[in-house]
PDB file of N, CA and C in Angstrom:
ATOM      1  N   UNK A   1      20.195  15.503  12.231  1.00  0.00           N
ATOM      2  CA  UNK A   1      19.149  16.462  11.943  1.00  0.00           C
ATOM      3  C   UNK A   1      18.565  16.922  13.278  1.00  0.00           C
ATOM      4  N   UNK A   2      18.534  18.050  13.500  1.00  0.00           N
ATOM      5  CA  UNK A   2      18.146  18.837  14.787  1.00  0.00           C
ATOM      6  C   UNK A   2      16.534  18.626  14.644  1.00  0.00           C
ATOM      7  N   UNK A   3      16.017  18.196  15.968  1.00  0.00           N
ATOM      8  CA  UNK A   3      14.663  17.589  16.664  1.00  0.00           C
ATOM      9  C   UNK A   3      13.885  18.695  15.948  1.00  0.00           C
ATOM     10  N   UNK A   4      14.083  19.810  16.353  1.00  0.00           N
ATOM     11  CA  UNK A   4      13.304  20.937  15.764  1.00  0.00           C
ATOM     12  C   UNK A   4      12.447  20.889  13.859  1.00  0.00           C
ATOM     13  N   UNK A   5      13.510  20.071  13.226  1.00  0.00           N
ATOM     14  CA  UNK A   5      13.326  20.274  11.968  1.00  0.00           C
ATOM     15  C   UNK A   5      12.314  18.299  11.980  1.00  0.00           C
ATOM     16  N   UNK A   6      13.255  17.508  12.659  1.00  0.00           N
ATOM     17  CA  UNK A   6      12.534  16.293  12.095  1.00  0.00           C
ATOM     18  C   UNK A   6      11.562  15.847  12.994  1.00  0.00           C
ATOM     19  N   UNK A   7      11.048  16.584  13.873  1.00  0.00           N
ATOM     20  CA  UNK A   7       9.674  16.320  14.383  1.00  0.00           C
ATOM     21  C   UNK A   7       8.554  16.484  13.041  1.00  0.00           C
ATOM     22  N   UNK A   8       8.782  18.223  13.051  1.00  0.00           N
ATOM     23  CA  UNK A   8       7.857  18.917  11.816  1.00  0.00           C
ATOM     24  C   UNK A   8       7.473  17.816  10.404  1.00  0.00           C
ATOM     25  N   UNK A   9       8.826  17.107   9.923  1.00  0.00           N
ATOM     26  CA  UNK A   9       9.361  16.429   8.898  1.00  0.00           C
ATOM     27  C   UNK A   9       8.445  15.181   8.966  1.00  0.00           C
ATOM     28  N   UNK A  10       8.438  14.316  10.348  1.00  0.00           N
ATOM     29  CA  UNK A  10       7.762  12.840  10.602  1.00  0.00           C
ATOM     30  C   UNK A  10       6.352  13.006  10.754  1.00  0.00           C
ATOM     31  N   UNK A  11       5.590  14.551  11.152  1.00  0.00           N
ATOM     32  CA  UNK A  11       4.093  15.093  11.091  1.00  0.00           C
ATOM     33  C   UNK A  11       3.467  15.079   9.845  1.00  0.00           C
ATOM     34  N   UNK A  12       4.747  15.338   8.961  1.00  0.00           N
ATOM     35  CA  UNK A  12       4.453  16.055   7.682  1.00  0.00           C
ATOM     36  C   UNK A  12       3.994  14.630   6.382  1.00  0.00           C
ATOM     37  N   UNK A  13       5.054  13.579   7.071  1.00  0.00           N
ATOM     38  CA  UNK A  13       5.238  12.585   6.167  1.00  0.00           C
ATOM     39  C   UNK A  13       3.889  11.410   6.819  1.00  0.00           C
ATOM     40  N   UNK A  14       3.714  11.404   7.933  1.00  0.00           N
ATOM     41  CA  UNK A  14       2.810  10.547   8.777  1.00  0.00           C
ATOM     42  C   UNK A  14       1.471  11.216   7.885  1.00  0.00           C
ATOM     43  N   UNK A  15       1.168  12.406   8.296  1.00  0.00           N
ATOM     44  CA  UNK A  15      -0.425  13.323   7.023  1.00  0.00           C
ATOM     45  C   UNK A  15      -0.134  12.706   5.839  1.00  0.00           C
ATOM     46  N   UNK A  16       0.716  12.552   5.420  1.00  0.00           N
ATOM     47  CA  UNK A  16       0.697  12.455   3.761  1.00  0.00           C
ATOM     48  C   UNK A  16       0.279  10.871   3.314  1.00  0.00           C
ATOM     49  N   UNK A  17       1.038  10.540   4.138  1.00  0.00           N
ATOM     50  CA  UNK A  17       0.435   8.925   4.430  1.00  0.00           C
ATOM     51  C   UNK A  17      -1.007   8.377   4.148  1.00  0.00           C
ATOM     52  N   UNK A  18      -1.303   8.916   5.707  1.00  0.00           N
ATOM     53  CA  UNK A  18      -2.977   8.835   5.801  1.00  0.00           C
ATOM     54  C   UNK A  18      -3.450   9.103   4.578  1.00  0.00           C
ATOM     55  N   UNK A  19      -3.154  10.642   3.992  1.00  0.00           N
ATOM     56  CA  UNK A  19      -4.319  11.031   3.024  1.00  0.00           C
ATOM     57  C   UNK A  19      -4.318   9.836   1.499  1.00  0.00           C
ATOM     58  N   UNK A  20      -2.449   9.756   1.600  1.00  0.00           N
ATOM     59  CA  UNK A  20      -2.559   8.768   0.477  1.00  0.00           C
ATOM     60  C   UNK A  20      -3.295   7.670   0.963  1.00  0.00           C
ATOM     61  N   UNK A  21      -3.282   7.258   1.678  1.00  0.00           N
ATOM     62  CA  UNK A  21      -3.979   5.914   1.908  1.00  0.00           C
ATOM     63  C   UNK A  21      -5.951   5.917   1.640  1.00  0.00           C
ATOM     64  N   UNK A  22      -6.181   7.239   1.985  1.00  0.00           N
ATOM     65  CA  UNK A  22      -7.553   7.390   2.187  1.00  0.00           C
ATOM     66  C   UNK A  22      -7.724   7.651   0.586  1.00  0.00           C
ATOM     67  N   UNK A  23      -6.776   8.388  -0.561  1.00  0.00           N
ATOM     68  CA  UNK A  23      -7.024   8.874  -1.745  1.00  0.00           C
ATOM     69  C   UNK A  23      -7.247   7.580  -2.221  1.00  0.00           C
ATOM     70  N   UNK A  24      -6.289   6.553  -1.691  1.00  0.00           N
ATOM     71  CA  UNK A  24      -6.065   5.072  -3.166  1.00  0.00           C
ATOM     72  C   UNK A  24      -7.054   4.346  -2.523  1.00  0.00           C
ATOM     73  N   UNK A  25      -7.797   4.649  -1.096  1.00  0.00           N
ATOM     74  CA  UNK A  25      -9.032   4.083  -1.144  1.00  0.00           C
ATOM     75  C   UNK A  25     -10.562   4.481  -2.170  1.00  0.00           C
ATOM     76  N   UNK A  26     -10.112   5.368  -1.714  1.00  0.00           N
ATOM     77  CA  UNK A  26     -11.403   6.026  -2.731  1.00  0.00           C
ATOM     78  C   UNK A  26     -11.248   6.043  -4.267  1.00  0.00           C
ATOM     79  N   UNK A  27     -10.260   6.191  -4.869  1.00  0.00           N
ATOM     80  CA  UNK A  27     -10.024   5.236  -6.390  1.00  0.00           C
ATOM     81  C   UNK A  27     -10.139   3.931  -6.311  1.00  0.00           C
ATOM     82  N   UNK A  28      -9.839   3.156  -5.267  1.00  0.00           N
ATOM     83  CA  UNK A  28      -9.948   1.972  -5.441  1.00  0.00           C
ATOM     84  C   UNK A  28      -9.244   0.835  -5.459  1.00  0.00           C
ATOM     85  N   UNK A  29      -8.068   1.460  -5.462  1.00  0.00           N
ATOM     86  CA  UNK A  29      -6.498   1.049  -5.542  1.00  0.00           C
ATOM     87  C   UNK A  29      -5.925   0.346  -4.570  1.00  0.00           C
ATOM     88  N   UNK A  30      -6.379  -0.785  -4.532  1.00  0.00           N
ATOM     89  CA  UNK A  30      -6.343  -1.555  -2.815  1.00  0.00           C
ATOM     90  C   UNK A  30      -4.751  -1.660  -2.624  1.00  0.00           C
ATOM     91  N   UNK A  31      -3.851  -2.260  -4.186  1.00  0.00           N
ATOM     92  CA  UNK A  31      -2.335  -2.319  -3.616  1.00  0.00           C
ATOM     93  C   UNK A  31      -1.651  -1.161  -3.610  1.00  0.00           C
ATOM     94  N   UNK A  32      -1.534  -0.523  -4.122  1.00  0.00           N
ATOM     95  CA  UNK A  32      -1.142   1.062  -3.665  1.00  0.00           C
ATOM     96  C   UNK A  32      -1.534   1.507  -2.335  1.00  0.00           C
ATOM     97  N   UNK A  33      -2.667   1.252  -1.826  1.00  0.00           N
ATOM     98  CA  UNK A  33      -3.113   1.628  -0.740  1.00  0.00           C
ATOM     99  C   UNK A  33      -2.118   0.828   0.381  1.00  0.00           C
ATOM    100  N   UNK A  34      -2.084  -0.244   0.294  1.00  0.00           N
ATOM    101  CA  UNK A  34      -1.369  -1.029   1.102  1.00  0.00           C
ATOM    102  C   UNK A  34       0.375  -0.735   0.687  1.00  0.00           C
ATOM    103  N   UNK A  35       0.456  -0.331  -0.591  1.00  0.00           N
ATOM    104  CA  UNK A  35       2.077   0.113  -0.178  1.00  0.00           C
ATOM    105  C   UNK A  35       1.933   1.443   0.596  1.00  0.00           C
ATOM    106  N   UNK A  36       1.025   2.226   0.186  1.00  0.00           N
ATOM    107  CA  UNK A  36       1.538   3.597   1.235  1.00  0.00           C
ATOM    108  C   UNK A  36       0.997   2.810   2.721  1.00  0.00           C
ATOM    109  N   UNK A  37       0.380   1.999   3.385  1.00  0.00           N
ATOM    110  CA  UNK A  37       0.507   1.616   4.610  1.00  0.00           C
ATOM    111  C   UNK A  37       2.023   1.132   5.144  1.00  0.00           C
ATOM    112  N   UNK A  38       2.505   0.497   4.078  1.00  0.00           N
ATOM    113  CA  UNK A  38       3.762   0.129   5.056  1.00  0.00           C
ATOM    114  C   UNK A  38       4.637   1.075   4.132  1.00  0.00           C
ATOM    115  N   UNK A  39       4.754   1.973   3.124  1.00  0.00           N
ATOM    116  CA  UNK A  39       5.650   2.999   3.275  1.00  0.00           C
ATOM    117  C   UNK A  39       5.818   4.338   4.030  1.00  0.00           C
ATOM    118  N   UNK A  40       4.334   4.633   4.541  1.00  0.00           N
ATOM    119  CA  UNK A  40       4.149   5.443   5.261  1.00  0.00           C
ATOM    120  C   UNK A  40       5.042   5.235   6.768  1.00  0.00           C
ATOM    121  N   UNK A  41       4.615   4.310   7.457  1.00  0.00           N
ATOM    122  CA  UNK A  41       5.263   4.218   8.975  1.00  0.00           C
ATOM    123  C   UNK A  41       6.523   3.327   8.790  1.00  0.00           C
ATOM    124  N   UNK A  42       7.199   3.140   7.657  1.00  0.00           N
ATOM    125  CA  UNK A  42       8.815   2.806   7.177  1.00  0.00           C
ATOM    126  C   UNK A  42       9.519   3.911   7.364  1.00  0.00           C
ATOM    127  N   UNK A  43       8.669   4.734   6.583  1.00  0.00           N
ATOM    128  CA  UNK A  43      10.175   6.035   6.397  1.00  0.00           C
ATOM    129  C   UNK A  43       9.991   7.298   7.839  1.00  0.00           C
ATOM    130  N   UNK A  44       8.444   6.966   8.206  1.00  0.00           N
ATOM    131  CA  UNK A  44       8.880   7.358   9.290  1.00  0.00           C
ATOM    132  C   UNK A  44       9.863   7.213  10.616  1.00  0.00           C
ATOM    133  N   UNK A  45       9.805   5.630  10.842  1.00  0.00           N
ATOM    134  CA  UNK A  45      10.874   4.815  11.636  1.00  0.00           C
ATOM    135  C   UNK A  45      11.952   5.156  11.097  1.00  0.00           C
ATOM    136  N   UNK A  46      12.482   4.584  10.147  1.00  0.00           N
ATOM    137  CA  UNK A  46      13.585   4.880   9.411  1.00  0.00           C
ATOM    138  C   UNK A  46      14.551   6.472   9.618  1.00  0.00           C
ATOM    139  N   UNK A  47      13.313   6.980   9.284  1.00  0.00           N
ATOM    140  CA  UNK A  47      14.023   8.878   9.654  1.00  0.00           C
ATOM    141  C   UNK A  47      14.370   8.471  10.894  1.00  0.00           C
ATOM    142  N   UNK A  48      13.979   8.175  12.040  1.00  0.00           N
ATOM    143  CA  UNK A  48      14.092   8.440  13.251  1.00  0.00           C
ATOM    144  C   UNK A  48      15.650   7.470  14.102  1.00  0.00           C
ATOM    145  N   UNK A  49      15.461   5.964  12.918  1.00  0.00           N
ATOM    146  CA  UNK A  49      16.598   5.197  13.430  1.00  0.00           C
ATOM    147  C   UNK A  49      17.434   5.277  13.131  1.00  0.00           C
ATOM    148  N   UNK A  50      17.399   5.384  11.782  1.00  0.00           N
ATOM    149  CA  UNK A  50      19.034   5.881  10.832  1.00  0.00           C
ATOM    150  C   UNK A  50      19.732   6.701  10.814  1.00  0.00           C
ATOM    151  N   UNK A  51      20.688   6.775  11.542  1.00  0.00           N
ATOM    152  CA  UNK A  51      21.617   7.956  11.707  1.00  0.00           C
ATOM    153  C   UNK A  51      22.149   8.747  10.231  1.00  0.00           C
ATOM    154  N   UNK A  52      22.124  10.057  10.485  1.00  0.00           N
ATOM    155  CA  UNK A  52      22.669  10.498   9.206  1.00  0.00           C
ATOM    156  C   UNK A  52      24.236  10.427   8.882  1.00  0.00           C
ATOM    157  N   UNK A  53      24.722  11.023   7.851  1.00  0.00           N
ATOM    158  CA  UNK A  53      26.054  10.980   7.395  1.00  0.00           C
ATOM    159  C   UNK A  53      26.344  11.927   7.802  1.00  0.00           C
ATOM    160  N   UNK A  54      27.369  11.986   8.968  1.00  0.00           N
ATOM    161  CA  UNK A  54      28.232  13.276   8.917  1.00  0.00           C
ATOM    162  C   UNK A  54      29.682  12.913   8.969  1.00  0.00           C
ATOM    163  N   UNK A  55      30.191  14.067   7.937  1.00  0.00           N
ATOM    164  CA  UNK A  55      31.447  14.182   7.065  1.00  0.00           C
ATOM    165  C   UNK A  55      32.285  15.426   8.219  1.00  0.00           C
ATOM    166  N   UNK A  56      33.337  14.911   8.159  1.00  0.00           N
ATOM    167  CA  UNK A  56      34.165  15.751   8.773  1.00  0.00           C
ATOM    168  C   UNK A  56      35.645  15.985   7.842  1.00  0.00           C
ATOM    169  N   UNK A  57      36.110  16.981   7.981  1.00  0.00           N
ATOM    170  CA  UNK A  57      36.887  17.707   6.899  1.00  0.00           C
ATOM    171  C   UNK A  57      38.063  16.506   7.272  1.00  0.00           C
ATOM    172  N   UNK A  58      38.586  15.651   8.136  1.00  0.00           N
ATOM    173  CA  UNK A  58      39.658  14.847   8.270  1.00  0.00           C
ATOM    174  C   UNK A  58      39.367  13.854   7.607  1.00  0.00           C
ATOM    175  N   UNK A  59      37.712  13.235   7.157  1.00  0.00           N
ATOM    176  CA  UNK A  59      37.305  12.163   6.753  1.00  0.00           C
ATOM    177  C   UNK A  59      38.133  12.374   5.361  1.00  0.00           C
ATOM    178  N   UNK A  60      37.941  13.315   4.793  1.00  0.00           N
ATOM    179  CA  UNK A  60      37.712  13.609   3.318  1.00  0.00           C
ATOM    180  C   UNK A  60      39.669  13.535   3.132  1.00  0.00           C
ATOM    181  N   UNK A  61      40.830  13.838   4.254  1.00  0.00           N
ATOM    182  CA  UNK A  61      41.716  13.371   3.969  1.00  0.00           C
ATOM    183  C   UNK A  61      42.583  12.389   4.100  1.00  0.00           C
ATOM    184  N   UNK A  62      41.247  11.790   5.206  1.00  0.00           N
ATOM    185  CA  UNK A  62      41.699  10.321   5.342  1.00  0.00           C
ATOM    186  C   UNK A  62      41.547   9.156   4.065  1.00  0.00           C
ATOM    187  N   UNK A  63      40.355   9.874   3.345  1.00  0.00           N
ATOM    188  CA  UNK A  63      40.066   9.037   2.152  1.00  0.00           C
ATOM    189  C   UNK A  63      40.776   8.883   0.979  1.00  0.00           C
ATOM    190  N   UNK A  64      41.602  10.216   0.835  1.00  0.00           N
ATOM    191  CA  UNK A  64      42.739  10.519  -0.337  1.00  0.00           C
ATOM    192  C   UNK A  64      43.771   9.555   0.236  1.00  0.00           C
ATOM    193  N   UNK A  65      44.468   9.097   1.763  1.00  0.00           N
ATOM    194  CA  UNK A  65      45.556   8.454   1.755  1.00  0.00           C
ATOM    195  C   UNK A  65      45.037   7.302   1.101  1.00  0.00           C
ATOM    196  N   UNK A  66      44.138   6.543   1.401  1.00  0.00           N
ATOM    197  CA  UNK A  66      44.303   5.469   2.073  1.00  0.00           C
ATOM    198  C   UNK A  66      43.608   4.780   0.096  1.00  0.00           C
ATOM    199  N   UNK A  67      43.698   5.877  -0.831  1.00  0.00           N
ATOM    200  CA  UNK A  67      43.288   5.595  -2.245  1.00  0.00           C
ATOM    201  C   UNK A  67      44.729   5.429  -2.919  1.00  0.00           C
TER     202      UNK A  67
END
């Protein structure tokens, strides 16, 4: 994923975080609150460490032999 798109993407998901965290405070929701703490800065890491899948048109006929 080109920097351009998953900077925007890890800003986007890091805000959403916070606010969830600040919403399930203010309901009251202490374990929810604490899963969006550690799901929030998971999937951010995660985006950043996990390489994506890329498929290349030889993969796809390497996979027919070898079936």
């Amino acid at each position: 994923m080109p920097f351009r798109v998953k900077f925007p993407l890890t800003l986007t998901v890091a805000l959403v975080a916070v606010a969830g965290w600040f919403y399930m405070g203010h309901l009251g929701q202490t374990g929810p609150q604490w899963a969006v703490a550690f799901l929030g800065p998971f999937t951010v890491i995660s985006l950043w460490i996990f390489p994506e899948v890329v498929r290349h048109p030889s993969d796809a006929k390497a996979g027919k032999k070898a079936s």
